[in-house]
N, C-alpha and C. Protein backbone atom coordinates (compact mmCIF):
# COMPACT_ATOMS: atom_id res chain seq x y z
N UNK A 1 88.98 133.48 121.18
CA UNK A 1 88.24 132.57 120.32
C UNK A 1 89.20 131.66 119.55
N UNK A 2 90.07 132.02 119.41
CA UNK A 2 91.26 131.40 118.45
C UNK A 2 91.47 130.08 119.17
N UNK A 3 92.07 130.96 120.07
CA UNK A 3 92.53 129.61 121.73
C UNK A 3 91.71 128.58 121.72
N UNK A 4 90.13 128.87 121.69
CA UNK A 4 89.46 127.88 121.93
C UNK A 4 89.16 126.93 121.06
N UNK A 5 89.68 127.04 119.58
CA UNK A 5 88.91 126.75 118.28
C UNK A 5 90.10 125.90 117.94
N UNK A 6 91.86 126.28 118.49
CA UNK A 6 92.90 125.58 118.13
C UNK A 6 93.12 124.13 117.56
N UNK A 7 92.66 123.38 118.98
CA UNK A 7 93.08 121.98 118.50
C UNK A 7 91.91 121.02 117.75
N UNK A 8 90.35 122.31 117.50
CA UNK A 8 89.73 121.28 116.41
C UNK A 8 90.19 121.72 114.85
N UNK A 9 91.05 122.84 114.90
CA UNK A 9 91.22 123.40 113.76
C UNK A 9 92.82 122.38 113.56
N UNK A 10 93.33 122.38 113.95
CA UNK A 10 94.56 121.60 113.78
C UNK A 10 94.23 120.02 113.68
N UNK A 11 93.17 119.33 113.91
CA UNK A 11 92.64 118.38 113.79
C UNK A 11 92.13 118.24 112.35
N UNK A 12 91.14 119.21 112.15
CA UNK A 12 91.01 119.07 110.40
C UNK A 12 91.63 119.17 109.67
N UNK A 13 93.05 120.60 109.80
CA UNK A 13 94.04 120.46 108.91
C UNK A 13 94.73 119.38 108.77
N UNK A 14 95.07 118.29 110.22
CA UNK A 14 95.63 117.22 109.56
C UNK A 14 94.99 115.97 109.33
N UNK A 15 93.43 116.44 109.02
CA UNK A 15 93.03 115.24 108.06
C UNK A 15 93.30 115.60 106.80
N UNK A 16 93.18 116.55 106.58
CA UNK A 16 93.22 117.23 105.13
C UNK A 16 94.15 117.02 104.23
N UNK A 17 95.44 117.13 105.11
CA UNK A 17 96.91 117.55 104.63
C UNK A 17 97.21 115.83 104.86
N UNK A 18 96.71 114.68 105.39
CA UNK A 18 97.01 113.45 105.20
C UNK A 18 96.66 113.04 104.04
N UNK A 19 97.21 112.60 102.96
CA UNK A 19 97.01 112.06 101.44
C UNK A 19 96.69 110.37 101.99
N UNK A 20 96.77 109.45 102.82
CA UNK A 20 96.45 108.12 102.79
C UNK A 20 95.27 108.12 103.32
N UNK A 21 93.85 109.18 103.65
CA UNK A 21 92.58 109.09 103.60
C UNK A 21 92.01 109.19 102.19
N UNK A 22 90.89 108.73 102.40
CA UNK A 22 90.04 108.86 101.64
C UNK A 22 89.84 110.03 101.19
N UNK A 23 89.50 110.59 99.81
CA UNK A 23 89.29 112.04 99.22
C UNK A 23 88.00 112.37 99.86
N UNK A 24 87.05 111.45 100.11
CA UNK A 24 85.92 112.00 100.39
C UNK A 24 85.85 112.91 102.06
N UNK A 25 86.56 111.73 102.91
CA UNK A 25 86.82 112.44 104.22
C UNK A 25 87.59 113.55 104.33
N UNK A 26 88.47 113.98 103.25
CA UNK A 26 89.27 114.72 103.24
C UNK A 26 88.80 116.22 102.85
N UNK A 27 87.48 116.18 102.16
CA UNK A 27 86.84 116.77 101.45
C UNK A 27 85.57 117.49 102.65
N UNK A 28 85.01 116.40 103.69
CA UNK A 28 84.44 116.78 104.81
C UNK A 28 85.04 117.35 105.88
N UNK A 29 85.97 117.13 105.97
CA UNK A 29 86.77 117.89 106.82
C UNK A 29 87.08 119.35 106.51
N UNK A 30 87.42 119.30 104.90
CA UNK A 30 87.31 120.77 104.46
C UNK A 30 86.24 122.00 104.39
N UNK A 31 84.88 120.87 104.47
CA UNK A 31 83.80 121.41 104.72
C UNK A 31 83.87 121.98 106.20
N UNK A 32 84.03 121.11 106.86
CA UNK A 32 83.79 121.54 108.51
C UNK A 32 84.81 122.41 108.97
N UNK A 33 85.85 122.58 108.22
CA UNK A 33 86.92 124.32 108.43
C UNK A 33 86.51 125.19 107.94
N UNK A 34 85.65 125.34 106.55
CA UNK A 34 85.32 125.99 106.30
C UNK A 34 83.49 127.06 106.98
N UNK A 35 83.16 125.90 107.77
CA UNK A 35 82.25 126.51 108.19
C UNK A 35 82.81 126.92 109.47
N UNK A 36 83.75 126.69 110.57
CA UNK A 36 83.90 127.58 111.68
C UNK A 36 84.07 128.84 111.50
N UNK A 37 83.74 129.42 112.32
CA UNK A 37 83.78 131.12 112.56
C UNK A 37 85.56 131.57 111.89
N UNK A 38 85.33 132.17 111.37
CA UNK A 38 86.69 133.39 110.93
C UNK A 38 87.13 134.03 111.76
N UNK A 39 86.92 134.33 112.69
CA UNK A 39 87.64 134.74 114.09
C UNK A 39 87.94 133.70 115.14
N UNK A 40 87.95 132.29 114.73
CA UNK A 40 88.57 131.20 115.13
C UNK A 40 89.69 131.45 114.61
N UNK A 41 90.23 131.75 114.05
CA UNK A 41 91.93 131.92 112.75
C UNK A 41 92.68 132.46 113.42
N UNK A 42 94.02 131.87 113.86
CA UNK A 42 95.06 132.76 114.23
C UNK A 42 95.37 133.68 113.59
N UNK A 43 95.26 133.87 112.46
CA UNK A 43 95.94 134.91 111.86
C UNK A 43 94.86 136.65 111.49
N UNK A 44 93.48 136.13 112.71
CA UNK A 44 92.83 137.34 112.38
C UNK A 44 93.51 137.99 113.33
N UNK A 45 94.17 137.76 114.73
CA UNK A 45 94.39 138.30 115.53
C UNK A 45 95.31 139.46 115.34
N UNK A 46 94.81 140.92 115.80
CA UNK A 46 95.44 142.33 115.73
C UNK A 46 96.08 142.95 117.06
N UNK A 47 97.46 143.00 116.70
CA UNK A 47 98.15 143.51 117.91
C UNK A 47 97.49 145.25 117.98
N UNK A 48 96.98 145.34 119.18
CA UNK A 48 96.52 146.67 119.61
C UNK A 48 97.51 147.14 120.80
N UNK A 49 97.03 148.33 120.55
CA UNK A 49 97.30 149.59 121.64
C UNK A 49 97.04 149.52 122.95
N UNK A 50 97.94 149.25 124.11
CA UNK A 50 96.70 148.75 125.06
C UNK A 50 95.99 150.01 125.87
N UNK A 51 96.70 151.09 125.34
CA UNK A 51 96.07 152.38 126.40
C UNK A 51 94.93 152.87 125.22
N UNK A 52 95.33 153.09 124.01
CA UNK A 52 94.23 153.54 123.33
C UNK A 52 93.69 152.79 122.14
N UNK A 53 93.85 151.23 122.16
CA UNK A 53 93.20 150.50 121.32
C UNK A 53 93.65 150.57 119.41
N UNK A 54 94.70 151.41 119.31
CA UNK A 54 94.86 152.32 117.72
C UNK A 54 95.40 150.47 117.30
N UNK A 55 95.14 150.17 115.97
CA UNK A 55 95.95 148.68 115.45
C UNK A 55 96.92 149.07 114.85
N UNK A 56 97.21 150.31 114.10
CA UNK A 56 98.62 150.09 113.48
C UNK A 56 99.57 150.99 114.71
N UNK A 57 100.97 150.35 113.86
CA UNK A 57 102.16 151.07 114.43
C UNK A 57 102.28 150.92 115.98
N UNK A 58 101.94 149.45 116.51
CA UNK A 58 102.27 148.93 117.95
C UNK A 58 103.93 148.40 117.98
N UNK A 59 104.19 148.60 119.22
CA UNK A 59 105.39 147.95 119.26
C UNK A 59 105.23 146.58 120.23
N UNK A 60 106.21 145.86 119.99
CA UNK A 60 105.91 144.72 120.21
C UNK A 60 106.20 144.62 121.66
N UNK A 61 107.13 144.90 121.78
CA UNK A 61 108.06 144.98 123.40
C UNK A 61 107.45 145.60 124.10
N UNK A 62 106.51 147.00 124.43
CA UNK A 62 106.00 147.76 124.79
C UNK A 62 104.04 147.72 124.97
N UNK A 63 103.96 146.93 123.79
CA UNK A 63 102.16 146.63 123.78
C UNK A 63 101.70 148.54 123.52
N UNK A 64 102.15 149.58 123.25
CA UNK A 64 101.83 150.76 123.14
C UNK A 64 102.29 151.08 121.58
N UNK A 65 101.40 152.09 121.22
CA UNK A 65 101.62 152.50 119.81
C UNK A 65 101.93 153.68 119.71
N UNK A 66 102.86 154.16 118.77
CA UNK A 66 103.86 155.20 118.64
C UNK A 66 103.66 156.23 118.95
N UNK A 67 102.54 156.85 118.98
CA UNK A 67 101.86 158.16 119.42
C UNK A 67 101.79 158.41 120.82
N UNK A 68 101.28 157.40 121.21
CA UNK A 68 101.37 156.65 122.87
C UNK A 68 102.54 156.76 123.96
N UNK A 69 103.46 155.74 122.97
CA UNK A 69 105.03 155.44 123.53
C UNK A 69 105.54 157.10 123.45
N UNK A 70 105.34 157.94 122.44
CA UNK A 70 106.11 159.19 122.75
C UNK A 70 105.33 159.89 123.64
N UNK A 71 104.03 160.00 123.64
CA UNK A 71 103.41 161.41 124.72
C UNK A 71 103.71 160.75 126.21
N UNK A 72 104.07 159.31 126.54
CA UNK A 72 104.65 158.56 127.49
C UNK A 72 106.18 159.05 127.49
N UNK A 73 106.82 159.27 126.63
CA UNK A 73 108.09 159.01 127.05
C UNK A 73 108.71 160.63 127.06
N UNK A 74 107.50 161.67 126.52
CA UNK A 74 107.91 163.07 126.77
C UNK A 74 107.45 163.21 128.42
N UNK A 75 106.68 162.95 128.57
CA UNK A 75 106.28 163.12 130.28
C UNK A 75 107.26 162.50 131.11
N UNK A 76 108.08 161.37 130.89
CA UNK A 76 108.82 160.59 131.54
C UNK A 76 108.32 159.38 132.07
N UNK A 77 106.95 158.61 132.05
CA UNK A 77 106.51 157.48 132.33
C UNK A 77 107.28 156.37 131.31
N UNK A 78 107.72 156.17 130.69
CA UNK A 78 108.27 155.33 130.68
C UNK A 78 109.80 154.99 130.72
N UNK A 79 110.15 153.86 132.05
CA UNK A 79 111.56 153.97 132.49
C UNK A 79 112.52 153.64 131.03
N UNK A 80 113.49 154.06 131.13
CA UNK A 80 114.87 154.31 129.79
C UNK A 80 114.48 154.59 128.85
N UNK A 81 113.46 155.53 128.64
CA UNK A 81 112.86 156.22 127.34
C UNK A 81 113.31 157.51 127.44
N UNK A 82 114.19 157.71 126.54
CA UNK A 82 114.82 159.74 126.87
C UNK A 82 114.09 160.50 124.90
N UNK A 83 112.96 161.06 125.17
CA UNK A 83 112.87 161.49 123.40
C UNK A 83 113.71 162.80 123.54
N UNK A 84 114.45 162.37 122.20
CA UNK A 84 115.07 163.60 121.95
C UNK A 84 114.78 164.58 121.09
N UNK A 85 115.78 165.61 121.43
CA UNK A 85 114.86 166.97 120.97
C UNK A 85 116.09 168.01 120.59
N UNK A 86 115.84 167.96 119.62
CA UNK A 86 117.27 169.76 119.05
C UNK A 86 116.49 170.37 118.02
């Protein structure tokens, strides 16, 4: 949804953020960001888990979250992962 919402959302911000319009257009434009959907927003987007969906504690490199990456890397599925153990 983000993807799709991008370049009208970047369109209003830079009417907005242009000071040589009119206050009033500047003011409608703020209206019309403010009414798109909230899951238009890049910044709602949550890096998940991709085997079990969990949002915190993902790694970035891996797309798996810590609980994950180890019961993976005690079995040996994942290549150059050695968990250690003493």
């Amino acid at each position: 949804m983000a993807a799709n919402a991008a370049a009208k959302r970047a369109r209003l911000k830079a009417i907005i953020g242009d000071r040589t319009k009119p206050m009033d257009e500047r003011f409608a434009a703020t209206l019309k960001l403010s009414e798109m959907p909230r899951n238009s927003s890049p910044t709602r987007i949550r890096n998940r888990c991709e085997m079990t969906g969990r949002p915190r504690s993902v790694y970035r490199t891996s797309g798996l979250s810590r609980i994950t990456l180890r019961d993976m890397g005690s079995k040996g599925l994942v290549p150059g992962l050695t968990k250690s153990s003493w």
